[in-house]
N, C-alpha and C. Protein backbone atom coordinates (compact mmCIF):
# COMPACT_ATOMS: atom_id res chain seq x y z
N UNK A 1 35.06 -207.45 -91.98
CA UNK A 1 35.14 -206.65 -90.78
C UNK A 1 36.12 -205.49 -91.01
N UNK A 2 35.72 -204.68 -90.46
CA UNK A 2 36.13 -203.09 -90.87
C UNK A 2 38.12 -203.41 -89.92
N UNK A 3 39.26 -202.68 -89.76
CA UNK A 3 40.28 -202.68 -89.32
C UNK A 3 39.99 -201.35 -89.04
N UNK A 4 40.12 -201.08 -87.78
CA UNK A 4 40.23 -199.25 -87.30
C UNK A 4 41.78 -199.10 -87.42
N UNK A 5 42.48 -197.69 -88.30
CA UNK A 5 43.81 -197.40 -88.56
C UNK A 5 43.94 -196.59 -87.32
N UNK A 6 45.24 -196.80 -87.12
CA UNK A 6 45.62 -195.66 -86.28
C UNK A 6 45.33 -194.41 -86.30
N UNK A 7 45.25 -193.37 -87.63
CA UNK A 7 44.90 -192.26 -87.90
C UNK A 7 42.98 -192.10 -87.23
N UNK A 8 42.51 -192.64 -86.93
CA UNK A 8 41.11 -192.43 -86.62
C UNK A 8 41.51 -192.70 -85.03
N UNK A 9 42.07 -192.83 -84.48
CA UNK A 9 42.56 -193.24 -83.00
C UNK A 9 43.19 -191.98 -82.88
N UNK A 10 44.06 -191.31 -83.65
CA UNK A 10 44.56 -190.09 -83.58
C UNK A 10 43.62 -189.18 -83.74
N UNK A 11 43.14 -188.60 -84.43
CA UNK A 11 41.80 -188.02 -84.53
C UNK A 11 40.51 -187.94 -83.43
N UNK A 12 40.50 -189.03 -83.02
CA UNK A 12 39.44 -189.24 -81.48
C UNK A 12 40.72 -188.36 -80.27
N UNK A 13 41.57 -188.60 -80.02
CA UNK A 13 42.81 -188.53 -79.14
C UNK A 13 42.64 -187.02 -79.24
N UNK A 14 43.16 -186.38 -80.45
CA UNK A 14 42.69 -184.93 -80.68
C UNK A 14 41.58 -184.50 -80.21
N UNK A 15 40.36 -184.78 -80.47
CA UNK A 15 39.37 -184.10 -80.02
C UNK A 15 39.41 -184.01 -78.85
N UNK A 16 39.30 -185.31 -78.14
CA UNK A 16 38.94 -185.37 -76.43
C UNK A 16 40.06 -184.40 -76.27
N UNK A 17 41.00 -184.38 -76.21
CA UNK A 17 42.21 -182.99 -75.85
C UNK A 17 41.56 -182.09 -76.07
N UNK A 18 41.17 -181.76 -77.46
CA UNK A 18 40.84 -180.47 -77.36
C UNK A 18 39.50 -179.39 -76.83
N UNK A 19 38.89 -180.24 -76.34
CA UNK A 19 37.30 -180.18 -75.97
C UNK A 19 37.56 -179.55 -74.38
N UNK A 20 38.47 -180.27 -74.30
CA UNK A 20 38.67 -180.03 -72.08
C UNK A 20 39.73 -178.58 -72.32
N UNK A 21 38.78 -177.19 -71.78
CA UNK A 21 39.32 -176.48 -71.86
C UNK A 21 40.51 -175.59 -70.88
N UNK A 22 39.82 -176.41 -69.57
CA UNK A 22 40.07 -175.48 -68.07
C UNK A 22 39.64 -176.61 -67.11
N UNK A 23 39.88 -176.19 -65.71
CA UNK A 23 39.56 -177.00 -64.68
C UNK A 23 38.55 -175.73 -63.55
N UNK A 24 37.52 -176.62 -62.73
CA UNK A 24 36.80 -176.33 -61.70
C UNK A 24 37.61 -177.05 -60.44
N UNK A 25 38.16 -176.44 -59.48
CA UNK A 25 38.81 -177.02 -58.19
C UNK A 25 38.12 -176.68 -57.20
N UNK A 26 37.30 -177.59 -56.60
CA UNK A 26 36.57 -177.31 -54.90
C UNK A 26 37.63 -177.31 -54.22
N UNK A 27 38.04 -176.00 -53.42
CA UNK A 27 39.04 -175.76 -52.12
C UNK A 27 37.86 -175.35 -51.37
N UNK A 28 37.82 -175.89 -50.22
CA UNK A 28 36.97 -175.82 -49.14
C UNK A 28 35.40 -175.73 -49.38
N UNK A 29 34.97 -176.48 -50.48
CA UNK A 29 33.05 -175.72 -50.44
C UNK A 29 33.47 -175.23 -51.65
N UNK A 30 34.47 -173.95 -52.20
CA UNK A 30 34.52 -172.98 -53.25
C UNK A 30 35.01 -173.50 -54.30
N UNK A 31 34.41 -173.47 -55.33
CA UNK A 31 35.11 -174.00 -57.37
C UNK A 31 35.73 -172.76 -57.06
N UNK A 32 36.69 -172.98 -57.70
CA UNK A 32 37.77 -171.92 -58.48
C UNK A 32 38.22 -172.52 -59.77
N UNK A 33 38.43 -172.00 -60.39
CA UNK A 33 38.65 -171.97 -61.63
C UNK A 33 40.34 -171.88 -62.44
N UNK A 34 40.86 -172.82 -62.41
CA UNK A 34 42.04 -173.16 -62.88
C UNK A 34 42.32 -173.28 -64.75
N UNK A 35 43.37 -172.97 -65.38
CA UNK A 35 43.97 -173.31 -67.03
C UNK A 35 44.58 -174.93 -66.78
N UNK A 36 44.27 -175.44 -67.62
CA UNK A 36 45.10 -176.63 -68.08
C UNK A 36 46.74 -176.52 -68.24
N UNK A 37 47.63 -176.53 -67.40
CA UNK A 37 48.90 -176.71 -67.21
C UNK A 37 49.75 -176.74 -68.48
N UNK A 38 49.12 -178.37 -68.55
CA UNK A 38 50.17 -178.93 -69.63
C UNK A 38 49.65 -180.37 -70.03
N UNK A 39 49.34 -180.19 -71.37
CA UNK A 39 48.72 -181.47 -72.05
C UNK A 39 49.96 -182.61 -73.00
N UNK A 40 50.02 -183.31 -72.69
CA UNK A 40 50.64 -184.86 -73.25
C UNK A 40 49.89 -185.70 -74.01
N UNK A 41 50.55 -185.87 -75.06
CA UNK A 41 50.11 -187.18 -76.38
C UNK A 41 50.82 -187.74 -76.26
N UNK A 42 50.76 -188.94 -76.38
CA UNK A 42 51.76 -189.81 -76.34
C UNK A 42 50.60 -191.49 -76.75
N UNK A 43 51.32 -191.69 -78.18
CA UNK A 43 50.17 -193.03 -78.81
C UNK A 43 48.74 -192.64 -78.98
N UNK A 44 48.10 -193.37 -78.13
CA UNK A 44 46.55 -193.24 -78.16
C UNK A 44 46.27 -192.73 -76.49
N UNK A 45 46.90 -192.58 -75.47
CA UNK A 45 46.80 -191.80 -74.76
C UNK A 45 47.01 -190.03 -74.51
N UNK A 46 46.29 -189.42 -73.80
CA UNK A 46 46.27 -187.71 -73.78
C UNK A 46 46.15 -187.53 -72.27
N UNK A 47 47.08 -187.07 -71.25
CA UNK A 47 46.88 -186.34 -69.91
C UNK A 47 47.12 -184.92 -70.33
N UNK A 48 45.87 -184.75 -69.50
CA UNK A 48 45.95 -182.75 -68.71
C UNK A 48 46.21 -183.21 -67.46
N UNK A 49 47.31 -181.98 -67.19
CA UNK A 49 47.52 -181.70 -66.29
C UNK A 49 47.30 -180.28 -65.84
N UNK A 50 46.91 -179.79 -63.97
CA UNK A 50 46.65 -179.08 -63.40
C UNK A 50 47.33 -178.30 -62.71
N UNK A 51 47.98 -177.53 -62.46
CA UNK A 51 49.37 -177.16 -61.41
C UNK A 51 48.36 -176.57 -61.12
N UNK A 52 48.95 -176.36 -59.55
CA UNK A 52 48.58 -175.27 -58.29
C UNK A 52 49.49 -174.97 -57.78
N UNK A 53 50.06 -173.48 -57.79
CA UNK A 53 51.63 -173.55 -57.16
C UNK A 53 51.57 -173.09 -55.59
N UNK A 54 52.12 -172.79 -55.07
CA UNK A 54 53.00 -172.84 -53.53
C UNK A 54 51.89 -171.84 -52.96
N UNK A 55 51.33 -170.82 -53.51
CA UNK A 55 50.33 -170.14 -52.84
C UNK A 55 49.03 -170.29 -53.75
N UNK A 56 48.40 -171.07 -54.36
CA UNK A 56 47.29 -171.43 -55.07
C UNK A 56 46.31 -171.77 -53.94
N UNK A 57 45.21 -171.65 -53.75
CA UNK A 57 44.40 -172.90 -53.33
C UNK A 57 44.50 -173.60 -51.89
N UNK A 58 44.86 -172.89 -50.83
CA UNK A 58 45.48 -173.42 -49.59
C UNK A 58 44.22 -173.63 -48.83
N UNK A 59 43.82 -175.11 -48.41
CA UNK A 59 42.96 -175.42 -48.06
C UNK A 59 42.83 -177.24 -48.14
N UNK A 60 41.52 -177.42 -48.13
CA UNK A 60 41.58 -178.71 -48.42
C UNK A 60 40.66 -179.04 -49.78
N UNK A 61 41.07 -179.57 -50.47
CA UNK A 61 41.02 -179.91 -52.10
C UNK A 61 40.00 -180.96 -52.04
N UNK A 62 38.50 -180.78 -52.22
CA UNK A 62 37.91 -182.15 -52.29
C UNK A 62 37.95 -182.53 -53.83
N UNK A 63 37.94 -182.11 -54.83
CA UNK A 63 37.77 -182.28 -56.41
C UNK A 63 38.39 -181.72 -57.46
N UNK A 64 38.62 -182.01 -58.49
CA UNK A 64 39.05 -181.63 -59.73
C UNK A 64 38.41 -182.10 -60.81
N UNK A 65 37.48 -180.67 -61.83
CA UNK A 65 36.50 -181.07 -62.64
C UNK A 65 37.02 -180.54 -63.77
N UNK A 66 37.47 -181.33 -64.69
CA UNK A 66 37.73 -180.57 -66.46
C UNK A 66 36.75 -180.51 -66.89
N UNK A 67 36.63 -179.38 -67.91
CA UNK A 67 35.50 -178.76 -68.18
C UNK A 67 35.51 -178.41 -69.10
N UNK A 68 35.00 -177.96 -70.56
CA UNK A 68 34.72 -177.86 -71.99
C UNK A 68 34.87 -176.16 -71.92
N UNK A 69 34.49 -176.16 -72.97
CA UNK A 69 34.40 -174.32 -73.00
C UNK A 69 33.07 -173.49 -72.45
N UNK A 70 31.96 -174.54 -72.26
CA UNK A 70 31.14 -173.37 -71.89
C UNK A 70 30.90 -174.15 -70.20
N UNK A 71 31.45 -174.34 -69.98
CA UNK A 71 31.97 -175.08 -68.04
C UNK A 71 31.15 -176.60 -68.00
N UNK A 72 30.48 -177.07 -68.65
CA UNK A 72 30.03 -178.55 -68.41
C UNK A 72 31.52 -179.30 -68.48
N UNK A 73 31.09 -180.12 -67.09
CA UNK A 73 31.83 -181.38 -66.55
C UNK A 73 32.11 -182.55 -67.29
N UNK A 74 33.42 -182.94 -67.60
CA UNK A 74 33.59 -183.74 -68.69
C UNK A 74 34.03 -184.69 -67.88
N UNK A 75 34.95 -184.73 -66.88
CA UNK A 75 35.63 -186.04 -66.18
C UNK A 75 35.98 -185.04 -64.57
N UNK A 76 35.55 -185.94 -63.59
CA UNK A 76 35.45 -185.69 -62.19
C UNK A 76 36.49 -186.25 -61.13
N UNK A 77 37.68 -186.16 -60.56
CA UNK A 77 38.41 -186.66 -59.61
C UNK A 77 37.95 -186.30 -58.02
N UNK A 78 37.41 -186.92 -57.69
CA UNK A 78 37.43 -187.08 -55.86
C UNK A 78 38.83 -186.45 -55.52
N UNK A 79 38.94 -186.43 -54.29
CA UNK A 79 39.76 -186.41 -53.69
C UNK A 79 39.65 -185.62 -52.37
N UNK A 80 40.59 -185.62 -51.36
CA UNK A 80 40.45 -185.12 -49.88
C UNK A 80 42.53 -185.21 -49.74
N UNK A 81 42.14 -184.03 -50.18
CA UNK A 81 43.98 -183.45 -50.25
C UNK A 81 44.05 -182.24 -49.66
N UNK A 82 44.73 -181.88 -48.62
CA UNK A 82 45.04 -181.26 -47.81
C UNK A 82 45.94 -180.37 -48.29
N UNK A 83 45.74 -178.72 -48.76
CA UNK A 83 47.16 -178.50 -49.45
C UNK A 83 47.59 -177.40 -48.75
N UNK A 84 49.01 -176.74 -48.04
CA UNK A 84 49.77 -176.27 -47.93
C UNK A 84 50.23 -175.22 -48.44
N UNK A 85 51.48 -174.88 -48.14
CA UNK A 85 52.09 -174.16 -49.15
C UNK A 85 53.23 -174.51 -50.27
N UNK A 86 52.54 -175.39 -50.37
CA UNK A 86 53.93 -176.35 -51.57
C UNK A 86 52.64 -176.87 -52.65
N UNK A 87 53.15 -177.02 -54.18
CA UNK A 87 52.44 -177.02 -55.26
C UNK A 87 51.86 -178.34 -54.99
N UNK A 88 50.91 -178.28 -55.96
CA UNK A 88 50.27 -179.63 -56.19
C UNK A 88 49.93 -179.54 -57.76
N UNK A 89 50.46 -180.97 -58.57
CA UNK A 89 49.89 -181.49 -59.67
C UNK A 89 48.97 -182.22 -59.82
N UNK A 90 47.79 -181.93 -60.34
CA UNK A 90 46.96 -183.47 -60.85
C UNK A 90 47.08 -183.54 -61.74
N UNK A 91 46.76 -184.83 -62.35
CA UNK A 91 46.89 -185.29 -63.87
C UNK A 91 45.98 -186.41 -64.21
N UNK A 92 45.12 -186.09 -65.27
CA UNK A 92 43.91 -186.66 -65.91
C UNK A 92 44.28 -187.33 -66.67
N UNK A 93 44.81 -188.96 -67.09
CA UNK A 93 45.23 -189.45 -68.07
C UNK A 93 43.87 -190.06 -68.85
N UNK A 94 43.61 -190.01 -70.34
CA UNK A 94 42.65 -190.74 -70.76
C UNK A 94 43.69 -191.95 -72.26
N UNK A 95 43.06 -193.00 -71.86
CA UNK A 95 43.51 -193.99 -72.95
C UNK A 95 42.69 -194.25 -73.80
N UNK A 96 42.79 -193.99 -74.96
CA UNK A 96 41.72 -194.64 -76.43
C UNK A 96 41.98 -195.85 -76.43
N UNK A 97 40.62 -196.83 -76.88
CA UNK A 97 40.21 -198.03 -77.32
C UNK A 97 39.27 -198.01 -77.92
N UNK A 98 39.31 -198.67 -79.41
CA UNK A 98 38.40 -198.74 -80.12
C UNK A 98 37.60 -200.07 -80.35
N UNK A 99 36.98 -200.39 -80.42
CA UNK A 99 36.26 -202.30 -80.86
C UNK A 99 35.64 -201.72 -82.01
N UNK A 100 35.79 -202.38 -83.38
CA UNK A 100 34.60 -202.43 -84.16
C UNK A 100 33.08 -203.99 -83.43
N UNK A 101 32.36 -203.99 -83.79
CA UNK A 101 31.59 -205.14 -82.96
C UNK A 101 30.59 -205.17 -84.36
């Protein structure tokens, strides 16, 4: 039976990071189009994160869609967030697991 090394867990971890280029944010009905904040490695986990600052986006927030480079939907968050004039972060954490079988 094969042992998956860490270095091939690193390597998967990389890609999925690097594939999600930008975010789609429904404020009211409307996508707008957000940059990826700030990305975290850490082991075999990778979060993007989203800032919206104090005048971004004032409305009500049904979704947050990361998106590749040519805009297909890679991972989808719900949500019904009400936003203000004070920032809002989301953050997309993904965890690697491998099984050989």
């Amino acid at each position: 039976m094969a042992i998956i090394q860490n270095r091939l867990l690193e390597l998967l971890r990389d890609d999925l990071s690097n594939q999600i280029k930008g975010a789609l944010i429904n404020v009211d009905g409307t996508l707008r189009s957000y940059p990826i904040y700030k990305t975290i490695k850490n082991g075999f986990k990778v979060t993007k994160y989203i800032y919206l600052d104090d005048v971004q986006a004032q409305g009500r927030i049904q979704s947050v869609i990361l998106v590749d480079s040519e805009g297909n939907a890679l991972a989808i968050k719900n949500m019904q967030v009400v936003k203000g004039d004070s920032g809002l972060l989301v953050a997309f954490e993904f965890s690697l697991e491998v099984k050989v079988v």
